[in-house]
N, C-alpha and C. Protein backbone atom coordinates (compact mmCIF):
# COMPACT_ATOMS: atom_id res chain seq x y z
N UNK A 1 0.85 -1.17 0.00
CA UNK A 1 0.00 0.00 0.00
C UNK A 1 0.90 1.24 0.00
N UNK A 2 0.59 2.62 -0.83
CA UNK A 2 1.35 3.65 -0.93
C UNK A 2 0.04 4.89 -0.84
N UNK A 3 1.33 5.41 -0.29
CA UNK A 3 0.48 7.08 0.04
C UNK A 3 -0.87 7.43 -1.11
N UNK A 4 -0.17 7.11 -2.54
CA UNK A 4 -1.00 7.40 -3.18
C UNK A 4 -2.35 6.89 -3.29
N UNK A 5 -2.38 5.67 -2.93
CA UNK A 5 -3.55 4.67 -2.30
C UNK A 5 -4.55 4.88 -1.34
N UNK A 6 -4.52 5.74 -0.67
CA UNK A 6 -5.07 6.18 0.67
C UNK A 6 -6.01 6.83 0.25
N UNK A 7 -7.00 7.30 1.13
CA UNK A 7 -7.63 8.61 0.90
C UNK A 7 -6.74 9.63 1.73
N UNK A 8 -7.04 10.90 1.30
CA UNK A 8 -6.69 12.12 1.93
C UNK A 8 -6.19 12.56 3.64
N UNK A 9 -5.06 12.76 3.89
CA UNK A 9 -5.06 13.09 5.27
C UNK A 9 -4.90 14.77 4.98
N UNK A 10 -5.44 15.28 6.15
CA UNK A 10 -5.30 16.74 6.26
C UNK A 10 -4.84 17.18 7.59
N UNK A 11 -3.95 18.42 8.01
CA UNK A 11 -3.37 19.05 8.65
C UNK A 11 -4.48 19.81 9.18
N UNK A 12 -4.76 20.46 10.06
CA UNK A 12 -4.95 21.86 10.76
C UNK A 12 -4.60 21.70 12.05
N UNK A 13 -3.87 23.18 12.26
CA UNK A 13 -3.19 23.86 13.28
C UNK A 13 -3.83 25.15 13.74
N UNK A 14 -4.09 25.46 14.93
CA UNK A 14 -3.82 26.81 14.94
C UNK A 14 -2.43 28.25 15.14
N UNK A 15 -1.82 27.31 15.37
CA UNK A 15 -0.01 27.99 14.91
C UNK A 15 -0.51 28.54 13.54
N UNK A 16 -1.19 28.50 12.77
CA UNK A 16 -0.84 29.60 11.50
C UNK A 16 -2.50 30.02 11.52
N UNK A 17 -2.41 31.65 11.00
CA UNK A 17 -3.39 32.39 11.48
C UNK A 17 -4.53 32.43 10.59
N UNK A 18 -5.24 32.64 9.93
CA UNK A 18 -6.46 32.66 8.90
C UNK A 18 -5.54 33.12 7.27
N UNK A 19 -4.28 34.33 7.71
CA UNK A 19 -3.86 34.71 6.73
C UNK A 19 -2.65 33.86 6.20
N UNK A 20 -2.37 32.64 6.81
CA UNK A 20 -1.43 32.40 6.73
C UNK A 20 0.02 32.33 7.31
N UNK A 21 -0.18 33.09 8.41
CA UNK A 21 1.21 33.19 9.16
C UNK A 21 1.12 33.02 10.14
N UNK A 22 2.57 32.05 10.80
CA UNK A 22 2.82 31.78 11.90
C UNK A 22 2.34 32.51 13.28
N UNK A 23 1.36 32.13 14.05
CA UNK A 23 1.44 32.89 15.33
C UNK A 23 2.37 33.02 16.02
N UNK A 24 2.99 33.98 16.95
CA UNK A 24 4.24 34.78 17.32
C UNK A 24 4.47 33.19 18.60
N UNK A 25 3.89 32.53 19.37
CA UNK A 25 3.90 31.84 20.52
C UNK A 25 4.87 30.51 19.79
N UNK A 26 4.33 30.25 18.51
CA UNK A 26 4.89 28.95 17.84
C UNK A 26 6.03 29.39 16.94
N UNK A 27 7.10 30.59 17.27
CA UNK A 27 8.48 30.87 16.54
C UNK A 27 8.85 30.72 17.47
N UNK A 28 10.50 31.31 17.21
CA UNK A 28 11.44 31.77 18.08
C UNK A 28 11.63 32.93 18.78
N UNK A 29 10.27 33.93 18.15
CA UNK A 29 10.37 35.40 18.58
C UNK A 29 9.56 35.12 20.09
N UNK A 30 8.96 34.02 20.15
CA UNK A 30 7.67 34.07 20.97
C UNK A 30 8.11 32.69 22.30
N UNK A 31 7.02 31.56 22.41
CA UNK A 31 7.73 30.97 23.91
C UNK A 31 7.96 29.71 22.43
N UNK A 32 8.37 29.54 21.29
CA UNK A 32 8.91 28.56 20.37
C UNK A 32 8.78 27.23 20.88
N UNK A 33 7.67 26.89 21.10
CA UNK A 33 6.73 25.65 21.61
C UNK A 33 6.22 25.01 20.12
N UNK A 34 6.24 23.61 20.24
CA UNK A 34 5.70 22.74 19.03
C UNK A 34 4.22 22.64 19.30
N UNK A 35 3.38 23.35 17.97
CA UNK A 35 2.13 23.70 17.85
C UNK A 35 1.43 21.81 18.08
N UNK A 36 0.16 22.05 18.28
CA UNK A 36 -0.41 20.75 18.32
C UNK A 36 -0.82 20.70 16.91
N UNK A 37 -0.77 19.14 15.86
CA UNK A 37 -1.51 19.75 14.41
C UNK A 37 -2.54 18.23 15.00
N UNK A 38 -3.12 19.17 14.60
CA UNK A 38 -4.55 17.90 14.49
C UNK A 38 -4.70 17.04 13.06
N UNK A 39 -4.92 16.09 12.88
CA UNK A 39 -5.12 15.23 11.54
C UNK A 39 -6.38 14.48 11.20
N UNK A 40 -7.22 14.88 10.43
CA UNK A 40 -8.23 14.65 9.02
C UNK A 40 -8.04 13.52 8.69
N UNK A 41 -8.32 12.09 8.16
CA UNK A 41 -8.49 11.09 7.65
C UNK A 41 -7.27 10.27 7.39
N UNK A 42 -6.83 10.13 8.88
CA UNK A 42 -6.18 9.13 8.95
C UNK A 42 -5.92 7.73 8.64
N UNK A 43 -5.38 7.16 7.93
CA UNK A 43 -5.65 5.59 7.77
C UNK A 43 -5.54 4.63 8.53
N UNK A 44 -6.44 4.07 8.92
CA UNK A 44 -5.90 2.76 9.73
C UNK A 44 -5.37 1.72 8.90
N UNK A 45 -4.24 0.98 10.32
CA UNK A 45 -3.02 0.49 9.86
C UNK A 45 -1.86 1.14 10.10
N UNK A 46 -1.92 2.72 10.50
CA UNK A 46 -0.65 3.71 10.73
C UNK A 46 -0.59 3.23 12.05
N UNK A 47 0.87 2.92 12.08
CA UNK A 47 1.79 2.06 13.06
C UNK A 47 2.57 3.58 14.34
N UNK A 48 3.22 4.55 13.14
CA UNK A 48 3.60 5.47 14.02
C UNK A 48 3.02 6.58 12.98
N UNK A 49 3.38 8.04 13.72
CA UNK A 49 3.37 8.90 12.79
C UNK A 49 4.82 10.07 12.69
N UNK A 50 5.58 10.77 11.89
CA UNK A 50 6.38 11.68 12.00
C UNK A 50 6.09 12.53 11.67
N UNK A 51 6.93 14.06 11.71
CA UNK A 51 6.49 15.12 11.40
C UNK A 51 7.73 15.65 11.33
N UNK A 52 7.52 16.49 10.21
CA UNK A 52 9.03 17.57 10.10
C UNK A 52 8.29 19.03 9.68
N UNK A 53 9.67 19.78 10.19
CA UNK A 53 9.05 21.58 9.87
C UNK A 53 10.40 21.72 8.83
N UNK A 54 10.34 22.62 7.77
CA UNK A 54 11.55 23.01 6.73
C UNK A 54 11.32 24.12 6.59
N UNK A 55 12.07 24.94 6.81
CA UNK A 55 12.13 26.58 6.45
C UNK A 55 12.49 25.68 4.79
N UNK A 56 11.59 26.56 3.93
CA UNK A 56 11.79 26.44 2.69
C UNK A 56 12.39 27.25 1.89
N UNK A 57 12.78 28.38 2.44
CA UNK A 57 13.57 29.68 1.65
C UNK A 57 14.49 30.54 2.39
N UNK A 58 15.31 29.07 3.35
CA UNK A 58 16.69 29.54 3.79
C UNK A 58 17.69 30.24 2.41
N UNK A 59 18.01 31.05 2.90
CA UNK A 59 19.03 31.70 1.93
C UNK A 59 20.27 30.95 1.33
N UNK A 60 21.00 30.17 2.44
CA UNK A 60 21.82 29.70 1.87
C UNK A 60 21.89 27.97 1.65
N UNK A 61 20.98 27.58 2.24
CA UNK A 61 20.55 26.02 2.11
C UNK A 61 19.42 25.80 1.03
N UNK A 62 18.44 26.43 1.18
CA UNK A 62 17.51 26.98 0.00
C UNK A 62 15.93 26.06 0.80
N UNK A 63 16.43 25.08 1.71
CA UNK A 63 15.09 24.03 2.63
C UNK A 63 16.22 23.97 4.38
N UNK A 64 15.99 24.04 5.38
CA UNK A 64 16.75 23.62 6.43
C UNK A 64 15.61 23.22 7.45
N UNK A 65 15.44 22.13 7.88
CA UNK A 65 14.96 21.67 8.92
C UNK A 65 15.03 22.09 10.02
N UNK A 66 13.75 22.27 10.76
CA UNK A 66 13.71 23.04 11.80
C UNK A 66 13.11 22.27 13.24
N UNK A 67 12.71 20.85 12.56
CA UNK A 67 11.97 19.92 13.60
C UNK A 67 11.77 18.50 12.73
N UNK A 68 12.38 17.47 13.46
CA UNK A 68 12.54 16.32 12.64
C UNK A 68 11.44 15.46 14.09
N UNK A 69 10.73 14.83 14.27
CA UNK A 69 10.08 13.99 14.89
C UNK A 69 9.52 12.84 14.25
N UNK A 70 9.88 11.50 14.91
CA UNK A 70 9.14 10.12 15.24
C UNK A 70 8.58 9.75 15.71
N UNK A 71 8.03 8.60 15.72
CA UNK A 71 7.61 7.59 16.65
C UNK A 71 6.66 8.05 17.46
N UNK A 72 6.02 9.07 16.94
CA UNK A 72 4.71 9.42 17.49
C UNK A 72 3.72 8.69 17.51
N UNK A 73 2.96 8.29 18.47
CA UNK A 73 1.35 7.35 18.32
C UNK A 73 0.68 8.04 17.66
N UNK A 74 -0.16 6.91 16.58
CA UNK A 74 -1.16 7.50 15.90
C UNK A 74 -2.42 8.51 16.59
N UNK A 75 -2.71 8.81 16.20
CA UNK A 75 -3.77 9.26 16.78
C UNK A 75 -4.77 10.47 15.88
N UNK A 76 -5.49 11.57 16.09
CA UNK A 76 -6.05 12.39 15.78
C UNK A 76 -5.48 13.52 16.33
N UNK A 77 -4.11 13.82 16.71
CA UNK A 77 -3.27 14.59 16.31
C UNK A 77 -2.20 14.66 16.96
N UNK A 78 -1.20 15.62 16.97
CA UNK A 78 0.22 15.46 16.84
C UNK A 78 0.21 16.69 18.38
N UNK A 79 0.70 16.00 19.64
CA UNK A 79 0.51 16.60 20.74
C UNK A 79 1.20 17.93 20.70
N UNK A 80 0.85 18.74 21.03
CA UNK A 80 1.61 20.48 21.54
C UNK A 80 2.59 20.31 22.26
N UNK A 81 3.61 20.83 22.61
CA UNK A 81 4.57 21.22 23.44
C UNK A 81 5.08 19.98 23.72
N UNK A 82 5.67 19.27 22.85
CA UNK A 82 6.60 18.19 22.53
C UNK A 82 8.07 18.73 23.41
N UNK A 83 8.05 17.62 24.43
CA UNK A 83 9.40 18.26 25.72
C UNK A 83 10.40 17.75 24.40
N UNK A 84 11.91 18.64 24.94
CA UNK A 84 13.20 18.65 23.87
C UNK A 84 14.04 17.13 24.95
N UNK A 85 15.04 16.95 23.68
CA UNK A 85 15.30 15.99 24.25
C UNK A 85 15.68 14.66 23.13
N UNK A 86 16.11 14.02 23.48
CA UNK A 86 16.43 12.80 21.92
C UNK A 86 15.34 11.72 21.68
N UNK A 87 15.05 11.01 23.15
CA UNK A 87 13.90 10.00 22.87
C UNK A 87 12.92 10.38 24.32
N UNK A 88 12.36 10.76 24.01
CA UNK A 88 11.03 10.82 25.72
C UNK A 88 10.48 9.14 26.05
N UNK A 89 11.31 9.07 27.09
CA UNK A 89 10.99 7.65 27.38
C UNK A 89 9.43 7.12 27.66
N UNK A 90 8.44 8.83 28.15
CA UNK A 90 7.13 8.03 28.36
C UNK A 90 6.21 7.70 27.37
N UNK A 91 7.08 8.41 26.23
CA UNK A 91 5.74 8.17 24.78
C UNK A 91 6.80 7.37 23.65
N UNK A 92 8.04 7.64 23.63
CA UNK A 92 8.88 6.96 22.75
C UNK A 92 9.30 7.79 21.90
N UNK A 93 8.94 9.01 21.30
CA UNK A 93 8.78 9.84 20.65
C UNK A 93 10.05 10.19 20.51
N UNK A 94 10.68 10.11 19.40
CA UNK A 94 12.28 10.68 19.13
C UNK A 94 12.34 11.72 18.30
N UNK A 95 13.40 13.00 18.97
CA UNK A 95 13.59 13.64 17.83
C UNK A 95 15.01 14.17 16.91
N UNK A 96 15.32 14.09 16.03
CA UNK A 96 16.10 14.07 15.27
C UNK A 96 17.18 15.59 15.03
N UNK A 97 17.88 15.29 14.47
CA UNK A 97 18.48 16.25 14.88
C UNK A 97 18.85 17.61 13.85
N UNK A 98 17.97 18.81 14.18
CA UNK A 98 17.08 19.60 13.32
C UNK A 98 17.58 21.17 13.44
N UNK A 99 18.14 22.20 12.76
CA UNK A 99 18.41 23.52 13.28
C UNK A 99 19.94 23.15 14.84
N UNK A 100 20.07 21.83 14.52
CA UNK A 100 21.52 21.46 15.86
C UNK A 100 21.06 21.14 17.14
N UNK A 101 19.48 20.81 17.01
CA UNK A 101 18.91 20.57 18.39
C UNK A 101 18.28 19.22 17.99
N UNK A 102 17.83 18.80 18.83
CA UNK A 102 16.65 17.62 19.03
C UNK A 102 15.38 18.23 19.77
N UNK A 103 14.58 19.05 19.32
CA UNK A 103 13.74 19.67 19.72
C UNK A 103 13.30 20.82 18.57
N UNK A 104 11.83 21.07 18.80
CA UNK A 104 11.15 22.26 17.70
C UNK A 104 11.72 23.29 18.09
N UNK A 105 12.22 23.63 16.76
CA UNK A 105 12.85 25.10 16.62
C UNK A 105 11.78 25.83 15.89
N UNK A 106 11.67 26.87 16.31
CA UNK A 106 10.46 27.61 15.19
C UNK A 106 10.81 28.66 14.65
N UNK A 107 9.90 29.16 13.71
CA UNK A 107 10.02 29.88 12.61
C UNK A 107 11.06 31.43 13.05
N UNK A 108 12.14 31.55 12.78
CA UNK A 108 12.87 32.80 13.20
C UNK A 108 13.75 33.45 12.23
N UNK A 109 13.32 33.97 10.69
CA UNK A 109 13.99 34.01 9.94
C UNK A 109 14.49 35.71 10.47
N UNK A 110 15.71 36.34 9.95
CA UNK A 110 16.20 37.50 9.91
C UNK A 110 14.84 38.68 10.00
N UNK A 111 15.09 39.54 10.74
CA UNK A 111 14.42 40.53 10.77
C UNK A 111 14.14 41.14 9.39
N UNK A 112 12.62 41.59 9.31
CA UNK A 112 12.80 42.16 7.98
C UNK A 112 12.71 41.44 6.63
N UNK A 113 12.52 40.15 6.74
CA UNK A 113 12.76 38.60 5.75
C UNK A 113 11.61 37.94 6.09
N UNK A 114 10.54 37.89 4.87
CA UNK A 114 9.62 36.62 4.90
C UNK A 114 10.14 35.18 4.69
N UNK A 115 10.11 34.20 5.09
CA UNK A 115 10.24 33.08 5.45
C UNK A 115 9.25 32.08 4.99
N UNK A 116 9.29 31.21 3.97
CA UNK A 116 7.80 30.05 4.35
C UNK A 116 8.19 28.47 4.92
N UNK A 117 7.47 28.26 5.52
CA UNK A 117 7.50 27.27 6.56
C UNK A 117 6.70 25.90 6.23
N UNK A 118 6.94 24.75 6.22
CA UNK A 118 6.32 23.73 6.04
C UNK A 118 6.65 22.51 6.99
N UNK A 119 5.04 22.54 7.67
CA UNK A 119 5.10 20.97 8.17
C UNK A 119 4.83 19.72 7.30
N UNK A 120 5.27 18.64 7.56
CA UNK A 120 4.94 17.68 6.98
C UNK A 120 4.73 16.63 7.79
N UNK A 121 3.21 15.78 7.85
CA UNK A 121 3.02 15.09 8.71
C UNK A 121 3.19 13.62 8.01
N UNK A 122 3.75 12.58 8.40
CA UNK A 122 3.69 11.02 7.91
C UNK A 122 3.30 9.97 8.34
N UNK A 123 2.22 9.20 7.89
CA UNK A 123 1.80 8.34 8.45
C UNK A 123 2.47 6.92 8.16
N UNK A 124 2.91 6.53 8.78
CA UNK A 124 4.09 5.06 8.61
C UNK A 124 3.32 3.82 8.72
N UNK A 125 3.74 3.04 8.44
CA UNK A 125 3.40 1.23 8.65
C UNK A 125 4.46 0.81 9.88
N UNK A 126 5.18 0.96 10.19
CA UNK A 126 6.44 0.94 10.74
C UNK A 126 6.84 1.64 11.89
N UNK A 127 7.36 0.90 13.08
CA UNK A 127 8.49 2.14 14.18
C UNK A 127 9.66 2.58 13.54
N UNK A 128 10.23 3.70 13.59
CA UNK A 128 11.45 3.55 12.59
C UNK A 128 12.72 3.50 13.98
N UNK A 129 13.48 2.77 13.68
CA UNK A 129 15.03 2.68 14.55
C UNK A 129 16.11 2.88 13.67
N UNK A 130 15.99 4.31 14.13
CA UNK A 130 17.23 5.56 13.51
C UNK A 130 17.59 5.90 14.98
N UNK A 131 19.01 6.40 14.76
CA UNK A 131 19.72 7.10 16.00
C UNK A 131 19.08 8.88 15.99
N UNK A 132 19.27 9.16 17.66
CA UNK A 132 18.84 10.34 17.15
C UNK A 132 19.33 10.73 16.52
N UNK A 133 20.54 10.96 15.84
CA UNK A 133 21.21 12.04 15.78
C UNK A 133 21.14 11.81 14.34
N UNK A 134 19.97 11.61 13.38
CA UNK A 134 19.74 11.41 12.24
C UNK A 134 19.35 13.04 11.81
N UNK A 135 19.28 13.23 10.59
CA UNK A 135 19.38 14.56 10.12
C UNK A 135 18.41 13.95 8.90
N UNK A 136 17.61 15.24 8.36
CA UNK A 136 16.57 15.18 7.53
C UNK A 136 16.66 14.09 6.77
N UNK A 137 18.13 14.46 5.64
CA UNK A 137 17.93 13.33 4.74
C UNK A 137 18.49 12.07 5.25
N UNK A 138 18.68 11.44 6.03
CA UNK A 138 18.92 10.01 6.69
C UNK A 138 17.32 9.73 6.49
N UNK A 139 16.10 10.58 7.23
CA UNK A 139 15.14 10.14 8.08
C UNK A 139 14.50 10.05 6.39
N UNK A 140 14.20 10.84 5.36
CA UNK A 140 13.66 10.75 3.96
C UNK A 140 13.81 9.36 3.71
N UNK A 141 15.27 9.02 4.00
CA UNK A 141 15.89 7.49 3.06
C UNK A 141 15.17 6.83 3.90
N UNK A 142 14.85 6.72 5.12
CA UNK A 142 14.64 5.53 5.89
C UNK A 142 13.28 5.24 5.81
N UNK A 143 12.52 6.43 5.72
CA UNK A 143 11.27 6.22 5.22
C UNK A 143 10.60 5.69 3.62
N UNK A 144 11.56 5.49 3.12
CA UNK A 144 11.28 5.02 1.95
C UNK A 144 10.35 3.60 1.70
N UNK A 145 9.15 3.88 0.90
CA UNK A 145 8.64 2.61 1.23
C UNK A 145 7.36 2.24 2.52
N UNK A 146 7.63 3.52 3.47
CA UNK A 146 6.67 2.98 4.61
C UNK A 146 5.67 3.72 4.09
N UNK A 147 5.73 4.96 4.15
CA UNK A 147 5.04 6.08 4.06
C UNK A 147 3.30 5.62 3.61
N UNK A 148 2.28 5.46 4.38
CA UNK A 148 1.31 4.97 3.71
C UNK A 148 0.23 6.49 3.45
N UNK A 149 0.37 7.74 4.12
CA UNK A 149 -0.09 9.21 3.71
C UNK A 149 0.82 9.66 3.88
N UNK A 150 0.55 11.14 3.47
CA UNK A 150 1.75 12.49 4.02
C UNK A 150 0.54 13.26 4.04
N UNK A 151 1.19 14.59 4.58
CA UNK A 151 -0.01 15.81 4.57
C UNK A 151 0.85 16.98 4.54
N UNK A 152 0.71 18.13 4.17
CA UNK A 152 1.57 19.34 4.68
C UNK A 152 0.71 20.52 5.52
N UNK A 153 1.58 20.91 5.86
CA UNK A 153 0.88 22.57 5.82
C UNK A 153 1.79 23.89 6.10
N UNK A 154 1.69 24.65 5.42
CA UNK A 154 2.88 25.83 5.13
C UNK A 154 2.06 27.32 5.95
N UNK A 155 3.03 27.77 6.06
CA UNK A 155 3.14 29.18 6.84
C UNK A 155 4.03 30.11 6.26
N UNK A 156 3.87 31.39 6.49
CA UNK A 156 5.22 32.62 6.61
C UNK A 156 5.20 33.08 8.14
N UNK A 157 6.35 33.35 8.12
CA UNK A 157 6.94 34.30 9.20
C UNK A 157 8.12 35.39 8.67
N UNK A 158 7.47 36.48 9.08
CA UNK A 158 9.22 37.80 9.18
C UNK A 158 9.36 37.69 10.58
């Protein structure tokens, strides 16, 4: 079974505002806490779920990861204020290693600089056993193959 197979999963957050942009609480300008995203038509059969954030119009990387997460339980959505840290032993939940942290970094581009932002949520068949200290494209390769949805959802921030 492949993503394309599925029906539709959908994102909503309230971290991004009616117009589109990041609320100030879910950057770095603000208390840079991992927004809760709630998820739309989930498939059963999703084993775990991940989620990544990519500044998409870093200047000199051109995409840089800003939040790499695993091993999240399925569920009907993706919990808020995800503690920092490599693996949280009470949920399992690992996070990868994103902006030089293991923890959500949020949206903080240069003063003065629009920024767009993308989550991406994944619904897996699979636990994945990666070290933390995996970096975006390790976690892409490793997912190859499981992925049974994806979903996005994009933002700006200055």
């Amino acid at each position: 079974m492949s993503a394309k197979d599925n029906p539709t999963l959908t994102i909503r957050s309230e971290c991004i505002d009616s117009e589109g942009r990041f609320r100030t609480d879910f950057t770095g300008r603000g208390k840079d806490i991992s927004p809760e995203l709630g998820l739309d038509g989930l498939v059963s059969g999703t084993r775990t779920l991940a989620v990544t954030l990519e500044d998409l119009t870093h200047p000199l990387f051109g995409s840089m990861a800003h939040w790499l997460a695993w091993n999240i339980p399925p569920g009907d959505s993706i919990p808020a204020a995800i503690e920092p840290g490599r693996v949280n032993p009470s949920t399992g939940i690992t996070q990868g290693t994103a902006y030089g942290w293991h923890r959500y970094r949020g949206p903080k581009p240069p003063r003065g600089k629009t920024h767009t932002y993308r989550f991406t949520v994944y619904a897996l068949d699979c636990d994945l056993r990666l070290p933390s200290r995996t970096r975006l494209a390790g976690f892409k390769q490793a997912i190859e193959g499981h992925v049974l949805q994806q979903a996005t959802l994009e933002g700006t921030y200055e």
